[in-house]
C-alpha atoms as a PDB file:
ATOM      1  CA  UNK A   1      26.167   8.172  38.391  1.00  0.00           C
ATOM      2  CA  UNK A   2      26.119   5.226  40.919  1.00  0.00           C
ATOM      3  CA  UNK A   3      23.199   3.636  41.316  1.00  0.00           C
ATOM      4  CA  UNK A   4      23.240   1.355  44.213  1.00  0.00           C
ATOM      5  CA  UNK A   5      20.589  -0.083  46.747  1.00  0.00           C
ATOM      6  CA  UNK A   6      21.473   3.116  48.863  1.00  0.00           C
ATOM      7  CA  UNK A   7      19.843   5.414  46.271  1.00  0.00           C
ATOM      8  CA  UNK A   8      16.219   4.063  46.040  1.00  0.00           C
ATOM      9  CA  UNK A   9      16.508   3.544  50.171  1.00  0.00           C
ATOM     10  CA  UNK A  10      16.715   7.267  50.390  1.00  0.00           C
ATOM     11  CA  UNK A  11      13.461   8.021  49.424  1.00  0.00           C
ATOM     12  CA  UNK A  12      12.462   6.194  52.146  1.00  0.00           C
ATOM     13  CA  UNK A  13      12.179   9.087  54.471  1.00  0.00           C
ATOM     14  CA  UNK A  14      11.223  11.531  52.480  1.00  0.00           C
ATOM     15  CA  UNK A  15       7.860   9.087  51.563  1.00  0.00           C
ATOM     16  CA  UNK A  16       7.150   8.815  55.655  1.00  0.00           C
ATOM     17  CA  UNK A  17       7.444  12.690  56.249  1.00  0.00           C
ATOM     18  CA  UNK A  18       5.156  13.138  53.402  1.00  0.00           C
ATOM     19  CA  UNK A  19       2.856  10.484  54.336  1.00  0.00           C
ATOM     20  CA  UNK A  20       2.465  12.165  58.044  1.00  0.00           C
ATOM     21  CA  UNK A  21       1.976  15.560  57.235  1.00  0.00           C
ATOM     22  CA  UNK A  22      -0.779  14.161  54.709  1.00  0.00           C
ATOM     23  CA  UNK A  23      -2.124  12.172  57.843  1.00  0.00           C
ATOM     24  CA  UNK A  24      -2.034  15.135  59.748  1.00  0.00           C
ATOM     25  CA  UNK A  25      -3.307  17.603  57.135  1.00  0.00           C
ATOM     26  CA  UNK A  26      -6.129  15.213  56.601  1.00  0.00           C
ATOM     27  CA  UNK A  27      -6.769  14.955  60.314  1.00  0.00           C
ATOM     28  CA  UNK A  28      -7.446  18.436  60.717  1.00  0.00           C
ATOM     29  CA  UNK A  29      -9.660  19.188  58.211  1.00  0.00           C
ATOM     30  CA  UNK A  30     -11.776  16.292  58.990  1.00  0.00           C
ATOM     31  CA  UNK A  31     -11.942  17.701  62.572  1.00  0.00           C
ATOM     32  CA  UNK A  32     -12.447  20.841  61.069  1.00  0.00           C
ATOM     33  CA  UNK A  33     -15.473  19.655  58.698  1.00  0.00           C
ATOM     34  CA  UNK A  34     -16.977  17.943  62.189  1.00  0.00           C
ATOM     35  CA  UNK A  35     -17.061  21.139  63.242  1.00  0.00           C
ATOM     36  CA  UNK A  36     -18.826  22.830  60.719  1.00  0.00           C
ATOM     37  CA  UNK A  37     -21.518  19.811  60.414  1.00  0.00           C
ATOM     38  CA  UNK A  38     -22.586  20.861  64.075  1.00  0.00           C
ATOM     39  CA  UNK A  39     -22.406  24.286  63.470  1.00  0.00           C
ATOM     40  CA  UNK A  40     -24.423  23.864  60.670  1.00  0.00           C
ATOM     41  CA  UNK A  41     -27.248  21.799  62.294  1.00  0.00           C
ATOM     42  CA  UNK A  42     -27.733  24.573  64.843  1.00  0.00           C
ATOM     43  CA  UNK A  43     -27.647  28.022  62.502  1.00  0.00           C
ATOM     44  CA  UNK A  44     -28.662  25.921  59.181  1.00  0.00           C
ATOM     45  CA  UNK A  45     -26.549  28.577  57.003  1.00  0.00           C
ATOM     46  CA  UNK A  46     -25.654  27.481  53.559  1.00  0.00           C
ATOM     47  CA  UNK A  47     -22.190  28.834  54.205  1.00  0.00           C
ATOM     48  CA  UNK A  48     -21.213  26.071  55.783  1.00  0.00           C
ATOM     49  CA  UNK A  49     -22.965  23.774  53.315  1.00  0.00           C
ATOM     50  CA  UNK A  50     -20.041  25.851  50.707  1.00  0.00           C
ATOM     51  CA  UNK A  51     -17.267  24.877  53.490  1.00  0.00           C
ATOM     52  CA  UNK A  52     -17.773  21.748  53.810  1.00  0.00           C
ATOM     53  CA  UNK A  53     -17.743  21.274  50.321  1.00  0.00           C
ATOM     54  CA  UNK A  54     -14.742  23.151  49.369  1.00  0.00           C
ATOM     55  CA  UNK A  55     -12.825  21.102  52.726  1.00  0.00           C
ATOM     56  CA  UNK A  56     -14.107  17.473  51.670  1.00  0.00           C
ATOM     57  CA  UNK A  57     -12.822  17.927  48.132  1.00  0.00           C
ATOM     58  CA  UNK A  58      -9.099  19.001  49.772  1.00  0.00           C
ATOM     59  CA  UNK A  59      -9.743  15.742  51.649  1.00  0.00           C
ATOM     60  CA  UNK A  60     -10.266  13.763  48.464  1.00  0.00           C
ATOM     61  CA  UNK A  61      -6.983  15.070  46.710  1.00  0.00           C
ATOM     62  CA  UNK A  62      -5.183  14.542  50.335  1.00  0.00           C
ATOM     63  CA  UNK A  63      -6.391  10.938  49.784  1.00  0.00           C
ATOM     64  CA  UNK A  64      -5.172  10.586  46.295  1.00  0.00           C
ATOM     65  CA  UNK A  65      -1.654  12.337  47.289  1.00  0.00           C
ATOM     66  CA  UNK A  66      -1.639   9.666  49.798  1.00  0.00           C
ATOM     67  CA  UNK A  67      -2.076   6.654  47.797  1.00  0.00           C
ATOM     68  CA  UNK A  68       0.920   8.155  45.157  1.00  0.00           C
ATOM     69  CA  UNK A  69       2.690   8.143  48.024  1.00  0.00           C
ATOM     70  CA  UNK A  70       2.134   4.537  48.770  1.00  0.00           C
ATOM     71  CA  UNK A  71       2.455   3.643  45.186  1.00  0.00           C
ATOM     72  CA  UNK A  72       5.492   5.109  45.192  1.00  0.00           C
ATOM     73  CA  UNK A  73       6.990   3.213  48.039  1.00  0.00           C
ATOM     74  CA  UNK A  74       6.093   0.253  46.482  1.00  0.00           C
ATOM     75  CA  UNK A  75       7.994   0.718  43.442  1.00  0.00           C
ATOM     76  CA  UNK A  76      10.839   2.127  45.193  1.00  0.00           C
ATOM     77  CA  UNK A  77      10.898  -1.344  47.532  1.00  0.00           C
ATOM     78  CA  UNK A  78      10.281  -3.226  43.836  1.00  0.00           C
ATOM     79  CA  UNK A  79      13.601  -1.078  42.428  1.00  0.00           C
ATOM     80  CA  UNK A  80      15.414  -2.250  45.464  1.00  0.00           C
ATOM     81  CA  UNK A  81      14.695  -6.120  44.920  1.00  0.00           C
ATOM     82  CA  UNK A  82      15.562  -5.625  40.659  1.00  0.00           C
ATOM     83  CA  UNK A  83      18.928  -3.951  42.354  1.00  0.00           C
ATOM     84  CA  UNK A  84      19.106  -7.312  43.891  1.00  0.00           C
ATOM     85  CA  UNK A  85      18.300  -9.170  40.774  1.00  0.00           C
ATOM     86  CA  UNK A  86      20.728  -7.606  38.922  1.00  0.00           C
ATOM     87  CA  UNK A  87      18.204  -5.973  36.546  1.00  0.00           C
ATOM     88  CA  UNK A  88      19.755  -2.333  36.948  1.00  0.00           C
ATOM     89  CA  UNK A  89      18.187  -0.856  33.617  1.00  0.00           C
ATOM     90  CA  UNK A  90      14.712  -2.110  35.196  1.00  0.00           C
ATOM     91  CA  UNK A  91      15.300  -1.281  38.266  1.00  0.00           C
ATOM     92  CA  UNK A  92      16.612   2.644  37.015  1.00  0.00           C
ATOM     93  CA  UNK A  93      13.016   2.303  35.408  1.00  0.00           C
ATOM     94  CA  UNK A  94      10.942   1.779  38.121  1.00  0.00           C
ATOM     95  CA  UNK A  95      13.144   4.244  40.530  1.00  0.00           C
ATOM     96  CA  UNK A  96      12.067   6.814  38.135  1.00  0.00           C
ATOM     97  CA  UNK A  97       8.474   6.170  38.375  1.00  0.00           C
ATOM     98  CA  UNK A  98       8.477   6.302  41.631  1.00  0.00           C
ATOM     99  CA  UNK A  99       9.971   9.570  41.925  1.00  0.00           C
ATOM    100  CA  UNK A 100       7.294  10.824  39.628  1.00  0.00           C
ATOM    101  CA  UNK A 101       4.638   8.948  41.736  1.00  0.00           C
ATOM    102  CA  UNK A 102       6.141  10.860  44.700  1.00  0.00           C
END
């Protein structure tokens, strides 16, 4: 296999489509959570209380998936430089990890 700077760079849009459906997944269940807060504080109906529960703790692993996702771009930009350091098995290394970050 060749391993070249080319192959870490092509994670680099796969990592920024993740990242924005995250964003947007996040988005909307935050909106969706303001929501139930007000619908809650007029009908008080512990229902809601479970929904917002169940939605916040989506948010929180959205969150997490999102810093991987960071993580892993940083490792992938840190296997670029050992590419340019000349530190292939290290840089091989730290592609991987990214990839399982991602």
């Amino acid at each position: 296999m060749d391993y070249t700077i080319a192959t870490p760079a092509l994670l680099f849009s796969a990592i920024t489509l993740l990242l924005l459906a995250y964003t947007n997944r996040f988005l909307a269940l935050a909106s969706l959570i303001r929501n139930l807060q007000a619908q809650y504080q007029e009908e008080k109906r512990h229902t809601f209380l479970d929904q917002i529960k169940n939605l916040r703790r989506r948010i929180y692993y959205i969150r997490n998936m999102q810093l991987l996702a960071v993580a892993s771009i940083f490792l992938c930009v840190f296997s670029m430089f050992l590419i340019f350091a000349h530190k292939l098995p290290l840089s091989k290394a730290t592609f991987a990890a990214s990839m399982i970050l991602l």
